[in-house]
PDB file of N, CA and C in Angstrom:
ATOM      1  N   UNK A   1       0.327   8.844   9.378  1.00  0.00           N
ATOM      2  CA  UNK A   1      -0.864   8.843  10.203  1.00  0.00           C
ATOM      3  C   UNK A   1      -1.080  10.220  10.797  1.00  0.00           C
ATOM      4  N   UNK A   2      -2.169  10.396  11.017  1.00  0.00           N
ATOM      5  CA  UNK A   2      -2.974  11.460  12.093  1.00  0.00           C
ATOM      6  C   UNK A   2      -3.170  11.427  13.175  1.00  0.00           C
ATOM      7  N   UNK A   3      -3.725  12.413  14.211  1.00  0.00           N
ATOM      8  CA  UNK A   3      -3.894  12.209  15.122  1.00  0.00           C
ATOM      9  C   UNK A   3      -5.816  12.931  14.651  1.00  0.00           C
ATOM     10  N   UNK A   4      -6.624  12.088  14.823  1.00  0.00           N
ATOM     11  CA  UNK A   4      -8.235  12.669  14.806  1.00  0.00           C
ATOM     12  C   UNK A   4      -8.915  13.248  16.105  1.00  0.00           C
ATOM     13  N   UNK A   5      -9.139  14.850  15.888  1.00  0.00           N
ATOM     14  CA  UNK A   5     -10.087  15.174  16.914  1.00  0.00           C
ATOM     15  C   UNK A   5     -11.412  15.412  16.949  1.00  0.00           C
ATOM     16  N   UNK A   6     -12.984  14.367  17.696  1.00  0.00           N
ATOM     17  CA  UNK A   6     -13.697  14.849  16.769  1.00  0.00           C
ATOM     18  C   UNK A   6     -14.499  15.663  17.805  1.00  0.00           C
ATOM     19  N   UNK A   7     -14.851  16.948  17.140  1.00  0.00           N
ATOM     20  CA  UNK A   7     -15.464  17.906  17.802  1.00  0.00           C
ATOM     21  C   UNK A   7     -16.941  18.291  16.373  1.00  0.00           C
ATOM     22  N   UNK A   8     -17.699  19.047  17.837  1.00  0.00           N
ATOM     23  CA  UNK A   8     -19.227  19.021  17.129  1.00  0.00           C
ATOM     24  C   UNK A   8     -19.496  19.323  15.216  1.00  0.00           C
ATOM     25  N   UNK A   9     -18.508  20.002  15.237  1.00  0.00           N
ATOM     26  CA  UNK A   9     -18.450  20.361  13.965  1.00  0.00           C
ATOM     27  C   UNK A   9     -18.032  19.525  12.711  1.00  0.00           C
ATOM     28  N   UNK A  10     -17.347  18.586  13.163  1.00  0.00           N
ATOM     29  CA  UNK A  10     -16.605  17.735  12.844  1.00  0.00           C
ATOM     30  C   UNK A  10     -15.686  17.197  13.069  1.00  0.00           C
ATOM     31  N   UNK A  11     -14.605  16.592  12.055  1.00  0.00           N
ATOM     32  CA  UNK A  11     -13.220  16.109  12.744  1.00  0.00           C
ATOM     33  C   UNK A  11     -12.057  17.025  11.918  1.00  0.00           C
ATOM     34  N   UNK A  12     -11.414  17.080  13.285  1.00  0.00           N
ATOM     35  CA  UNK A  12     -10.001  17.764  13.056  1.00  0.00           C
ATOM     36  C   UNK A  12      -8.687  16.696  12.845  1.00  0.00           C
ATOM     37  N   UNK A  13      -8.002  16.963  11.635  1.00  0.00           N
ATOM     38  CA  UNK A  13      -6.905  16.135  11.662  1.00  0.00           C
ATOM     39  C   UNK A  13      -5.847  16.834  11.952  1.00  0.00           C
ATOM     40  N   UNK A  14      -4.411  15.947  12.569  1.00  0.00           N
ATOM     41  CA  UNK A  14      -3.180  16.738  12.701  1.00  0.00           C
ATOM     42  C   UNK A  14      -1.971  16.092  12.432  1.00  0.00           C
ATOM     43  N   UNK A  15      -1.594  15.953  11.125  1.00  0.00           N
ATOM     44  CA  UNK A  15      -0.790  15.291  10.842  1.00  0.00           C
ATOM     45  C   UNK A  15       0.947  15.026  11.959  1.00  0.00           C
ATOM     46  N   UNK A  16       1.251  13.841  12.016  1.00  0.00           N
ATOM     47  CA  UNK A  16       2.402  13.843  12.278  1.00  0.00           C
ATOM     48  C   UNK A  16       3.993  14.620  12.356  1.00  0.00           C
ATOM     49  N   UNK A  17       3.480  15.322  11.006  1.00  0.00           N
ATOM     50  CA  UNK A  17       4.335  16.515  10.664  1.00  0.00           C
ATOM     51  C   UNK A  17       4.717  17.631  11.459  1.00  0.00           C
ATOM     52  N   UNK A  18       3.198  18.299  11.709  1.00  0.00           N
ATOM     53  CA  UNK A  18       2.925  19.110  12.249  1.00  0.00           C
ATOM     54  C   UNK A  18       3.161  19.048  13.935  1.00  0.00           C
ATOM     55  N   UNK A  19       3.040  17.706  14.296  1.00  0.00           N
ATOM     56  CA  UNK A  19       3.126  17.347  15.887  1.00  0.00           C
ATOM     57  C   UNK A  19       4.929  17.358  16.218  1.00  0.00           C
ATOM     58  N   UNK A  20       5.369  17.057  15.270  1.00  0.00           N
ATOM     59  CA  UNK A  20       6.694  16.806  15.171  1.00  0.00           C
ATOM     60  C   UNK A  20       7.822  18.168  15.121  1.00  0.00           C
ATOM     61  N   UNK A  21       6.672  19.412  14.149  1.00  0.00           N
ATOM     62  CA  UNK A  21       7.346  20.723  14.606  1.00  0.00           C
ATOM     63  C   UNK A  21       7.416  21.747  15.222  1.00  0.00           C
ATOM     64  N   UNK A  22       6.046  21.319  15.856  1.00  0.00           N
ATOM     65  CA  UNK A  22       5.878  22.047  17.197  1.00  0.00           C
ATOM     66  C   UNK A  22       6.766  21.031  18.252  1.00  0.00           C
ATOM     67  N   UNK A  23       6.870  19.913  18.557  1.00  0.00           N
ATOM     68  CA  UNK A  23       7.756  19.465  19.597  1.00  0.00           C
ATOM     69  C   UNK A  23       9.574  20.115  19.157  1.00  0.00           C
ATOM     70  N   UNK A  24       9.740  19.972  18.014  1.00  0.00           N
ATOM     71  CA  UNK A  24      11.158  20.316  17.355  1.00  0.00           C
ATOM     72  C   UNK A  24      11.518  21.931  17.582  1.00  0.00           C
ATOM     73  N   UNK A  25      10.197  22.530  17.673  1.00  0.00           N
ATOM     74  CA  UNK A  25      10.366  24.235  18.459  1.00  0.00           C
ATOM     75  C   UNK A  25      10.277  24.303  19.744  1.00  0.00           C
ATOM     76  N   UNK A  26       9.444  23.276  20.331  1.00  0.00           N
ATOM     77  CA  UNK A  26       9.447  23.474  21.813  1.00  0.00           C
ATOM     78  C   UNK A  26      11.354  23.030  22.720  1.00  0.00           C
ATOM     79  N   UNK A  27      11.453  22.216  21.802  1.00  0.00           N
ATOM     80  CA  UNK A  27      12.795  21.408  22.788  1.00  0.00           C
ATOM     81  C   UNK A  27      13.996  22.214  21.964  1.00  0.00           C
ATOM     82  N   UNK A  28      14.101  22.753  21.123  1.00  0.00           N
ATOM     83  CA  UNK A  28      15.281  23.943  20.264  1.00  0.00           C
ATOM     84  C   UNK A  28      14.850  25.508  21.236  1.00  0.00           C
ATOM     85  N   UNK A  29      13.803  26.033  22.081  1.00  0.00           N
ATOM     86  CA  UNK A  29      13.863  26.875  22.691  1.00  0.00           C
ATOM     87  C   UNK A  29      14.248  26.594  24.426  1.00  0.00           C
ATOM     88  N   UNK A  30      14.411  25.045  24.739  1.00  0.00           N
ATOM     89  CA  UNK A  30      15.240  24.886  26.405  1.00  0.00           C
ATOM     90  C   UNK A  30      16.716  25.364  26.248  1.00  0.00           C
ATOM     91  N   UNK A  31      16.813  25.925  27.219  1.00  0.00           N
ATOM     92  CA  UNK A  31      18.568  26.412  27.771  1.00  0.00           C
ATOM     93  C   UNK A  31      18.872  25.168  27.620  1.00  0.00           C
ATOM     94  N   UNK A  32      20.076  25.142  26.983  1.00  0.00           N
ATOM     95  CA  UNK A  32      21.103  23.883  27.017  1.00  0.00           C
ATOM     96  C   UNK A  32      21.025  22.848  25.522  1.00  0.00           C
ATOM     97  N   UNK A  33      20.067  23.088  25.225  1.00  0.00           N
ATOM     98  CA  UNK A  33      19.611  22.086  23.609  1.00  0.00           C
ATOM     99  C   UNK A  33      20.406  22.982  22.688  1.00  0.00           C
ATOM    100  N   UNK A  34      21.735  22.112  21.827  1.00  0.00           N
ATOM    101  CA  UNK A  34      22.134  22.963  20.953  1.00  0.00           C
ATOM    102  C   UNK A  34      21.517  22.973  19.821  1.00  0.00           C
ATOM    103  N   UNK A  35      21.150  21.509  19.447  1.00  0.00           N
ATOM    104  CA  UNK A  35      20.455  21.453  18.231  1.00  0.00           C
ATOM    105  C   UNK A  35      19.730  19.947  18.274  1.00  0.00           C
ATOM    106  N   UNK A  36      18.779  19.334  17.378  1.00  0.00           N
ATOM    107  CA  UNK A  36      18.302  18.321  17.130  1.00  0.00           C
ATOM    108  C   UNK A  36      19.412  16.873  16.478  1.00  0.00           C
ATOM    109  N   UNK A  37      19.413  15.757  16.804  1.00  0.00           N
ATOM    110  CA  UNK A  37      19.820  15.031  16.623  1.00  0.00           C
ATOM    111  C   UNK A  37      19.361  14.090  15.186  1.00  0.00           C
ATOM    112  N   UNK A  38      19.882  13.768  13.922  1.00  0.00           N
ATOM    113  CA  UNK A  38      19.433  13.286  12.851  1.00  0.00           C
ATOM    114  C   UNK A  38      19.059  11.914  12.725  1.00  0.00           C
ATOM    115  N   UNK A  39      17.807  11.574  12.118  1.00  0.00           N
ATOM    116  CA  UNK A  39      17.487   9.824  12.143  1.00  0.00           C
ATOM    117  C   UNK A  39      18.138  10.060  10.087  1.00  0.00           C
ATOM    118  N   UNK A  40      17.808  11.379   9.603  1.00  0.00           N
ATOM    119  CA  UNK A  40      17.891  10.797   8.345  1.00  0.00           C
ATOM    120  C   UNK A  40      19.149  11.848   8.146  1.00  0.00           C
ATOM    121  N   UNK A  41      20.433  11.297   7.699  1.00  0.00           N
ATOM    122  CA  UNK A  41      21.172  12.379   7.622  1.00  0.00           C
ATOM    123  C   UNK A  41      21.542  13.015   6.388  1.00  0.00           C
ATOM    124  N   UNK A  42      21.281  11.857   4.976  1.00  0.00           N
ATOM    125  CA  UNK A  42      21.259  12.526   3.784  1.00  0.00           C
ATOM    126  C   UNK A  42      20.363  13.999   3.242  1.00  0.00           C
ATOM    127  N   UNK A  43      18.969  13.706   3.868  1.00  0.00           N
ATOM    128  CA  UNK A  43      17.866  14.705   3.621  1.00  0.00           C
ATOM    129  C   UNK A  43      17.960  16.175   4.562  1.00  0.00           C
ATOM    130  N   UNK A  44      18.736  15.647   5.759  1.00  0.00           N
ATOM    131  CA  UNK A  44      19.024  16.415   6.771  1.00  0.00           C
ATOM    132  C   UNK A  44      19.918  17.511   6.111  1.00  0.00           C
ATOM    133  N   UNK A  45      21.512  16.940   5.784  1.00  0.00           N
ATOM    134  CA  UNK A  45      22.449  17.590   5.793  1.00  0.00           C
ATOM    135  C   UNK A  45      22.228  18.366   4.236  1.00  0.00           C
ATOM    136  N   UNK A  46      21.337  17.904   3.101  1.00  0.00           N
ATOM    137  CA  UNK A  46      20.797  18.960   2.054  1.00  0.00           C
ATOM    138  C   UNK A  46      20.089  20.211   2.550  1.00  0.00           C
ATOM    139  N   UNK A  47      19.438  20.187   3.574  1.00  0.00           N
ATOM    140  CA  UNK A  47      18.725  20.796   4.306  1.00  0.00           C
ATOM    141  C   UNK A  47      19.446  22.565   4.709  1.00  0.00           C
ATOM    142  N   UNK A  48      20.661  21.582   5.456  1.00  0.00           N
ATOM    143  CA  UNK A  48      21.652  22.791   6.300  1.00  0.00           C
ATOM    144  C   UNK A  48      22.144  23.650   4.909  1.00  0.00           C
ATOM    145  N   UNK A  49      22.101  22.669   3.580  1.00  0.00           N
ATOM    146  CA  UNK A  49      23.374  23.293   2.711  1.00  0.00           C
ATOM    147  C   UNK A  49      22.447  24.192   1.709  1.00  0.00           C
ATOM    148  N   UNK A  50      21.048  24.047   2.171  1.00  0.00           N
ATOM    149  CA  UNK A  50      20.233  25.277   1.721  1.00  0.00           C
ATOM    150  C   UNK A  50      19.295  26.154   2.386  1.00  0.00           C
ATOM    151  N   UNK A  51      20.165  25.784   3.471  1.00  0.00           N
ATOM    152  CA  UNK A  51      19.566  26.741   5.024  1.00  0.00           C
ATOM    153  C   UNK A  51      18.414  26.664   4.891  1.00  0.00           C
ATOM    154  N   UNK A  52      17.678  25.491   4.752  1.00  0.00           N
ATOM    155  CA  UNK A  52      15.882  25.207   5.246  1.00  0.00           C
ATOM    156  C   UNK A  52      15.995  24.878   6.623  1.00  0.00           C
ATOM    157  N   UNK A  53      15.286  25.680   7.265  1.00  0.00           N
ATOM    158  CA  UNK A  53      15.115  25.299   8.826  1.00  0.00           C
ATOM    159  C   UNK A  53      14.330  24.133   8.835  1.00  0.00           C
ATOM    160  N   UNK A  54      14.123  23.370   9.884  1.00  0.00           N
ATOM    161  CA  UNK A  54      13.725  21.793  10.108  1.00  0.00           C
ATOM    162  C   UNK A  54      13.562  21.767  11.113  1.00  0.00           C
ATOM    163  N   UNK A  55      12.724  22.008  12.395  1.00  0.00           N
ATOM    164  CA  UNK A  55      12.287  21.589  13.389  1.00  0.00           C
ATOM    165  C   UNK A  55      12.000  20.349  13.289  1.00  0.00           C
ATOM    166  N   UNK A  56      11.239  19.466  12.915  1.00  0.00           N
ATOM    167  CA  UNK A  56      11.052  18.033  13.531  1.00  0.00           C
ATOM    168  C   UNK A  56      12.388  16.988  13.220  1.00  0.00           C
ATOM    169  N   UNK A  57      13.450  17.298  12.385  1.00  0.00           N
ATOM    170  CA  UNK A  57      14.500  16.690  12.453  1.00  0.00           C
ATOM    171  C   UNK A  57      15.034  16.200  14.012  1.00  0.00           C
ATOM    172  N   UNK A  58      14.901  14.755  14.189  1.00  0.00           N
ATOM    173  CA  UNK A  58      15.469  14.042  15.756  1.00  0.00           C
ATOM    174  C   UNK A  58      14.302  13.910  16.109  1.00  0.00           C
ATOM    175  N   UNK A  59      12.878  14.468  15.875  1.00  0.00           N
ATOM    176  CA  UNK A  59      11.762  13.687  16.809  1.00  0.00           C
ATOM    177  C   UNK A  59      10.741  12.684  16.106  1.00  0.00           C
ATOM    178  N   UNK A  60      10.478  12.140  16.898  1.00  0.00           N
ATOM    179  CA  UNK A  60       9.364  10.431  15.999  1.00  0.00           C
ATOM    180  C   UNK A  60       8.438  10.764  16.879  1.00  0.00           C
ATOM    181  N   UNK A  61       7.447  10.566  16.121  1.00  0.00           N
ATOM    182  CA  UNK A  61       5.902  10.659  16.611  1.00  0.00           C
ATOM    183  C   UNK A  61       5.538   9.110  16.635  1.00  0.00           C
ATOM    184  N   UNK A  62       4.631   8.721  17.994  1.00  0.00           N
ATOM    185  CA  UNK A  62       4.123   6.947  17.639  1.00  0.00           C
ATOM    186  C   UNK A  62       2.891   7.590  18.006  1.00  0.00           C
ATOM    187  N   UNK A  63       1.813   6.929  17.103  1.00  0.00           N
ATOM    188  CA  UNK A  63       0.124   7.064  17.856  1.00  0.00           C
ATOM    189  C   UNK A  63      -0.111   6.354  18.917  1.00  0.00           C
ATOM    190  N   UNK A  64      -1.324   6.255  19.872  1.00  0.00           N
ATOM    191  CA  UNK A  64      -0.874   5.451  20.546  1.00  0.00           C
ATOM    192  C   UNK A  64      -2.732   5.428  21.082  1.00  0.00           C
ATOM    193  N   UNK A  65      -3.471   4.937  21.574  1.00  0.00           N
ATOM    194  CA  UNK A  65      -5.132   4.624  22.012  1.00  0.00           C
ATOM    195  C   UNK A  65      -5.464   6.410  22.139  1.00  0.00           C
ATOM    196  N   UNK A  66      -4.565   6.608  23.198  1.00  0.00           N
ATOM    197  CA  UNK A  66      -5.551   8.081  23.686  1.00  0.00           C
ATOM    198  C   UNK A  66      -4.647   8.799  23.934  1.00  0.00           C
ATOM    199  N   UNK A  67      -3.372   8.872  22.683  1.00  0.00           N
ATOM    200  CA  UNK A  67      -2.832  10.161  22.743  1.00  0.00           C
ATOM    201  C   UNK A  67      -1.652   9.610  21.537  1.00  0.00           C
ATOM    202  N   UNK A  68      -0.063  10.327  21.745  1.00  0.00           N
ATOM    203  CA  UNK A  68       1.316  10.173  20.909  1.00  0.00           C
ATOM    204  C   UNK A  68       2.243   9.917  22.109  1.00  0.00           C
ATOM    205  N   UNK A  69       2.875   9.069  21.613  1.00  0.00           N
ATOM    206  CA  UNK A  69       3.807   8.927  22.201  1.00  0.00           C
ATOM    207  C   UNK A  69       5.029   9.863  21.562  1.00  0.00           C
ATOM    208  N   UNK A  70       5.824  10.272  22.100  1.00  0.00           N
ATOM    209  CA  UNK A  70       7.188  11.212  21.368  1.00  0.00           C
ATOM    210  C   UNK A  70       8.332  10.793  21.726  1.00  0.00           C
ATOM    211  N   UNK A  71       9.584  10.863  20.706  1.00  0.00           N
ATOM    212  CA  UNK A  71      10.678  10.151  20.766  1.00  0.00           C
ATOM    213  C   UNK A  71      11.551  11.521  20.358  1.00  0.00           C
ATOM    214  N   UNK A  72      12.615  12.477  21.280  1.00  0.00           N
ATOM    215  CA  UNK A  72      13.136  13.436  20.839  1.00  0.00           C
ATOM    216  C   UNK A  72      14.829  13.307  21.125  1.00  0.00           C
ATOM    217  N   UNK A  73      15.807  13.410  19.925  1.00  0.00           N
ATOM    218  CA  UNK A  73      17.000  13.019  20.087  1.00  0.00           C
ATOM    219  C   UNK A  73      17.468  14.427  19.853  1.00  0.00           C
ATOM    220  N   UNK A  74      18.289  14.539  20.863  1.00  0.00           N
ATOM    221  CA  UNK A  74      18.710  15.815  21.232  1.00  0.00           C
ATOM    222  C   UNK A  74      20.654  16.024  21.247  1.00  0.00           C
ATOM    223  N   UNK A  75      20.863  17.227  21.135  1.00  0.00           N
ATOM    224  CA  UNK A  75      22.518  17.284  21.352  1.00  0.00           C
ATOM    225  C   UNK A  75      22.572  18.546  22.195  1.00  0.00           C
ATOM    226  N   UNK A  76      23.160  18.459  23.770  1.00  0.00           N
ATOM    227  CA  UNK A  76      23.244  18.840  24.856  1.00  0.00           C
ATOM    228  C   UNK A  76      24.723  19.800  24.579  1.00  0.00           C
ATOM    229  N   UNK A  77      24.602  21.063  25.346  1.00  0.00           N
ATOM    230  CA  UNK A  77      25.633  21.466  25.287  1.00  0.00           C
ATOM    231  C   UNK A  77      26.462  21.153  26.375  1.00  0.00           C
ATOM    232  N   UNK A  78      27.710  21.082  26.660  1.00  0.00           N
ATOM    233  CA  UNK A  78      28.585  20.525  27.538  1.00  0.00           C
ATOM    234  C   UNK A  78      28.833  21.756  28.549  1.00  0.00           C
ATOM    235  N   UNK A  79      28.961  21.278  29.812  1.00  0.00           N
ATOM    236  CA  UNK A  79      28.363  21.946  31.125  1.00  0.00           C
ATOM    237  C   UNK A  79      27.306  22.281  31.529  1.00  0.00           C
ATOM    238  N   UNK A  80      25.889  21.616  31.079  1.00  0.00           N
ATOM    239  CA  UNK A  80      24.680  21.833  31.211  1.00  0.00           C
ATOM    240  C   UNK A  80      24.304  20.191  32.340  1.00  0.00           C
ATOM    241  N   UNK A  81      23.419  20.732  32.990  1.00  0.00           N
ATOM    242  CA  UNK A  81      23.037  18.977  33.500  1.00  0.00           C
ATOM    243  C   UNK A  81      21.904  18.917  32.625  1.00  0.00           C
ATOM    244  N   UNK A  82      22.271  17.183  32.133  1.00  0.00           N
ATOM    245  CA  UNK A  82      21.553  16.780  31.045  1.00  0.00           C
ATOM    246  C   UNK A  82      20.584  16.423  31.522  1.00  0.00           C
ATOM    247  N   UNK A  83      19.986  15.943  33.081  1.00  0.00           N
ATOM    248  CA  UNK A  83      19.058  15.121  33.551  1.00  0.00           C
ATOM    249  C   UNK A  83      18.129  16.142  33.654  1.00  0.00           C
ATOM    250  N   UNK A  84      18.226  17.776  34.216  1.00  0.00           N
ATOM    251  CA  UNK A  84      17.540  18.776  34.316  1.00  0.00           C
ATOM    252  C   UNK A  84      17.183  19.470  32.753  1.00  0.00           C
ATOM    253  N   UNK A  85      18.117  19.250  32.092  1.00  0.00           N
ATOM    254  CA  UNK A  85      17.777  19.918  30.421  1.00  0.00           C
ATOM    255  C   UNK A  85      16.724  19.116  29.703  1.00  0.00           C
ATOM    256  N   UNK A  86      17.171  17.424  30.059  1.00  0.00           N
ATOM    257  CA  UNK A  86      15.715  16.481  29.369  1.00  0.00           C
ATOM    258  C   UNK A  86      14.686  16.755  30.198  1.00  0.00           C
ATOM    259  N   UNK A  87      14.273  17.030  31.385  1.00  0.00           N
ATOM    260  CA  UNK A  87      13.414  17.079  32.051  1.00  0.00           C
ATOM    261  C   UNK A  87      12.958  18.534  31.864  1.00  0.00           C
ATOM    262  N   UNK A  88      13.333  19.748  31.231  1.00  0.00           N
ATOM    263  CA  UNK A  88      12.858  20.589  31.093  1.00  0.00           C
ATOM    264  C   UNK A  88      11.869  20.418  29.554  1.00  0.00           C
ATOM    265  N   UNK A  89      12.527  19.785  28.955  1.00  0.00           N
ATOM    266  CA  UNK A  89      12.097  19.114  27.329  1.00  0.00           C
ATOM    267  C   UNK A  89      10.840  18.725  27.428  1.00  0.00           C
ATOM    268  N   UNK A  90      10.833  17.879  28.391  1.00  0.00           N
ATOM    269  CA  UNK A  90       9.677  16.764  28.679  1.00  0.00           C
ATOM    270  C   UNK A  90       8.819  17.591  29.070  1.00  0.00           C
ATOM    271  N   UNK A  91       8.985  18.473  29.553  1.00  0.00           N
ATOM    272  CA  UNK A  91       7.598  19.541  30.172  1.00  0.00           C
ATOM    273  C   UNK A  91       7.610  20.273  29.077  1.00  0.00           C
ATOM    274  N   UNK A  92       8.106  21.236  28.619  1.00  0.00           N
ATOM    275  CA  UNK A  92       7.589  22.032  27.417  1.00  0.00           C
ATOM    276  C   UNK A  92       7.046  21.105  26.097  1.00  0.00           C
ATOM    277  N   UNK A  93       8.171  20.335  25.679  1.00  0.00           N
ATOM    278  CA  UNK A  93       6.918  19.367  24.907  1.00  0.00           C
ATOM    279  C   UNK A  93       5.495  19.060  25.048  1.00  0.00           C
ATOM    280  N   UNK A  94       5.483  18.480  26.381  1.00  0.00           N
ATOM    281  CA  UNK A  94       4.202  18.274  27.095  1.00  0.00           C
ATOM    282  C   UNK A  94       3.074  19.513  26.850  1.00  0.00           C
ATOM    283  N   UNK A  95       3.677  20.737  27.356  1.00  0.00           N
ATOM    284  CA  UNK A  95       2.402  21.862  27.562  1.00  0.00           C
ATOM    285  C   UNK A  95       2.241  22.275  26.424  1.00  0.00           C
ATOM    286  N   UNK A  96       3.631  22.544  25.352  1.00  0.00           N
ATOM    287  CA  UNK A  96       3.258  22.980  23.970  1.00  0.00           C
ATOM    288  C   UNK A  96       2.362  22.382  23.152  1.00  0.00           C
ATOM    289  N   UNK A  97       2.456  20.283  23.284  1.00  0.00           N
ATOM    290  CA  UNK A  97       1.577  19.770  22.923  1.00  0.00           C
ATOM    291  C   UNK A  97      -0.091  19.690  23.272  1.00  0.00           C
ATOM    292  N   UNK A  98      -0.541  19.999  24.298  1.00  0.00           N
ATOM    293  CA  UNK A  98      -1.308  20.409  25.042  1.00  0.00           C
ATOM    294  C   UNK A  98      -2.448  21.350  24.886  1.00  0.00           C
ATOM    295  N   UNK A  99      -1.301  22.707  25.044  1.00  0.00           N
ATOM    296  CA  UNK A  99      -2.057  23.980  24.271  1.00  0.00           C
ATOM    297  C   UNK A  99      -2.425  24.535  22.984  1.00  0.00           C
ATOM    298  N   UNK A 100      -1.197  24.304  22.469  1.00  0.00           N
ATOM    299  CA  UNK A 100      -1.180  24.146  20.519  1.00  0.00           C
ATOM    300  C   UNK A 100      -2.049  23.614  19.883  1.00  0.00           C
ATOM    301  N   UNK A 101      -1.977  22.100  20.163  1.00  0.00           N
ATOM    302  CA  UNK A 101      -2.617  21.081  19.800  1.00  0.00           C
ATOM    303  C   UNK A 101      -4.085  20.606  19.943  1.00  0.00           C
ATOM    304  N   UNK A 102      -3.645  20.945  21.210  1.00  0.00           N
ATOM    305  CA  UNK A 102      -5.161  19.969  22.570  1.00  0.00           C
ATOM    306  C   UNK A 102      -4.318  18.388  21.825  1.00  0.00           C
ATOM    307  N   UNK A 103      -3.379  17.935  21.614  1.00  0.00           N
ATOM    308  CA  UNK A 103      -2.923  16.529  21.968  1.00  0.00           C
ATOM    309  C   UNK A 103      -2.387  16.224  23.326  1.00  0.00           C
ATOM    310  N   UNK A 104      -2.919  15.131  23.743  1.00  0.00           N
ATOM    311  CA  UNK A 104      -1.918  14.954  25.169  1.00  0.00           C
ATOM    312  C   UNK A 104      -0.632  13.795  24.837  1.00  0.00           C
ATOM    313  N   UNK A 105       0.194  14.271  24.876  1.00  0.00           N
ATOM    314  CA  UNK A 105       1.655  12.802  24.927  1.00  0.00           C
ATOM    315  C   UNK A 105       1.230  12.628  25.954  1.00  0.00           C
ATOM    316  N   UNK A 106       1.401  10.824  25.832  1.00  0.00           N
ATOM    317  CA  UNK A 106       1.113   9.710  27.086  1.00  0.00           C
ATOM    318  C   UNK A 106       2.783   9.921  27.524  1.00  0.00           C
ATOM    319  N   UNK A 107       3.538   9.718  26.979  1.00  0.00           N
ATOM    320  CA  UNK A 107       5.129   9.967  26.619  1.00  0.00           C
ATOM    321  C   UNK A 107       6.644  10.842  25.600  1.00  0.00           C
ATOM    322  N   UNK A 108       7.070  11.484  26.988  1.00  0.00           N
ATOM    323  CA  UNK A 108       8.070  12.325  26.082  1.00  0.00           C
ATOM    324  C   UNK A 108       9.241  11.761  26.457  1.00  0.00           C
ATOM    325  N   UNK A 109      10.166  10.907  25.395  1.00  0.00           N
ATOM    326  CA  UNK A 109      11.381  10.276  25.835  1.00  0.00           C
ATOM    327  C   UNK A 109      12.476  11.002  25.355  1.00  0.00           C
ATOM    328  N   UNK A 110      13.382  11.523  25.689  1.00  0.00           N
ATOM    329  CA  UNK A 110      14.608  12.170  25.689  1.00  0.00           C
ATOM    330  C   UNK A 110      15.366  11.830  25.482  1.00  0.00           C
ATOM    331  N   UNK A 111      16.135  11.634  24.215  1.00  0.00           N
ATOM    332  CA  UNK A 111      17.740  10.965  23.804  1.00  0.00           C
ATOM    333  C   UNK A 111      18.612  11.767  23.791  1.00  0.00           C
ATOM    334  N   UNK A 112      19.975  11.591  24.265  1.00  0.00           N
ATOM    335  CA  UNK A 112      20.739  12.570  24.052  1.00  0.00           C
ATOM    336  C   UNK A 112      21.817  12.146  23.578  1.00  0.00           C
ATOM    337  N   UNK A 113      22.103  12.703  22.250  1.00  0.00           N
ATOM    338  CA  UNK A 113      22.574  11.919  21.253  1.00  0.00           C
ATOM    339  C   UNK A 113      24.439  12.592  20.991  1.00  0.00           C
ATOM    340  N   UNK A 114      24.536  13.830  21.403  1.00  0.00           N
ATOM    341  CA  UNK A 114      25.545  14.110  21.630  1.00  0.00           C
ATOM    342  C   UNK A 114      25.950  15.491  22.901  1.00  0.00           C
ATOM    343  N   UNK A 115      26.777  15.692  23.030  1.00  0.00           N
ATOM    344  CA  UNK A 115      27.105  16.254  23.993  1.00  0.00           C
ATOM    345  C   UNK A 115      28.558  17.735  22.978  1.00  0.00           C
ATOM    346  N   UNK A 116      27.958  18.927  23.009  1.00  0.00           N
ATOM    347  CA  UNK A 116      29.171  19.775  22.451  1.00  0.00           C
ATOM    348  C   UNK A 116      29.553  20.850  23.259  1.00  0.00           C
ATOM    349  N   UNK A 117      30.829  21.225  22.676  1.00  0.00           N
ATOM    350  CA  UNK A 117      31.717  22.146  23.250  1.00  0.00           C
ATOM    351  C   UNK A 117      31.055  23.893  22.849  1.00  0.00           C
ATOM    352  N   UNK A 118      30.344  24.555  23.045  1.00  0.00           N
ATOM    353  CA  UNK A 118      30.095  25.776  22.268  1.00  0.00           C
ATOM    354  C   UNK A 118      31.538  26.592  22.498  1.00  0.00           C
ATOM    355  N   UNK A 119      31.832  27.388  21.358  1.00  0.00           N
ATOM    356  CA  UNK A 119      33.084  28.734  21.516  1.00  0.00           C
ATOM    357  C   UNK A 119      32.609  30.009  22.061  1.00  0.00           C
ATOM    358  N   UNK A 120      33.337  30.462  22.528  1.00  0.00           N
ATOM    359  CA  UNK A 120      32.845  31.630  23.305  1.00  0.00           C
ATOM    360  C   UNK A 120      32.668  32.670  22.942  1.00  0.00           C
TER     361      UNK A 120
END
């Protein structure tokens, strides 16, 4: 599915895809996000083993009346507060979607799917 915008000229479409890698750049540039969390891990882990970058890997797009809802599974680095790192997510998602887009998320939900050690 799409998200349809219709303006005088016509209508603008924006695929799911696209909503999915701008949120997957917005929440990979917060302090503390080490990386995205996998729903598909076969397609995923071919991915790493031919170094294709993947921003929307860990986020689900839902349509929703008068906007997307967003679903972003995240892996937190350890000594970060996670409640301030999702809540930083939730706002840059938000404005990136916003400005980028002109989509508004009704909802940005924050999973945090693992928690790691970085080396120094």
């Amino acid at each position: 599915m799409a998200v349809k915008i219709k303006t005088q000229a016509g209508t603008i479409e924006i695929s799911n895809d696209v909503i999915a890698t701008v949120v997957g750049g917005a929440a990979t540039d917060i302090y503390g996000i080490v990386g995205m969390a996998s729903k598909n891990q076969i397609k995923d882990n071919l991915n790493e083993i031919l170094r294709k970058e993947n921003y929307s890997r860990g986020v689900v797009v839902r349509q929703e009346e008068n906007g997307v809802a967003i679903d972003v599974y995240t892996i937190v680095s350890y000594g970060t507060k996670i409640s301030e790192v999702s809540r930083n997510v939730q706002e840059k998602v938000k404005y990136n979607l916003e400005t980028m887009l002109g989509v508004s998320a009704n909802s940005v939900n924050v999973f945090v799917q693992d928690v790691r050690v970085l080396p120094d």
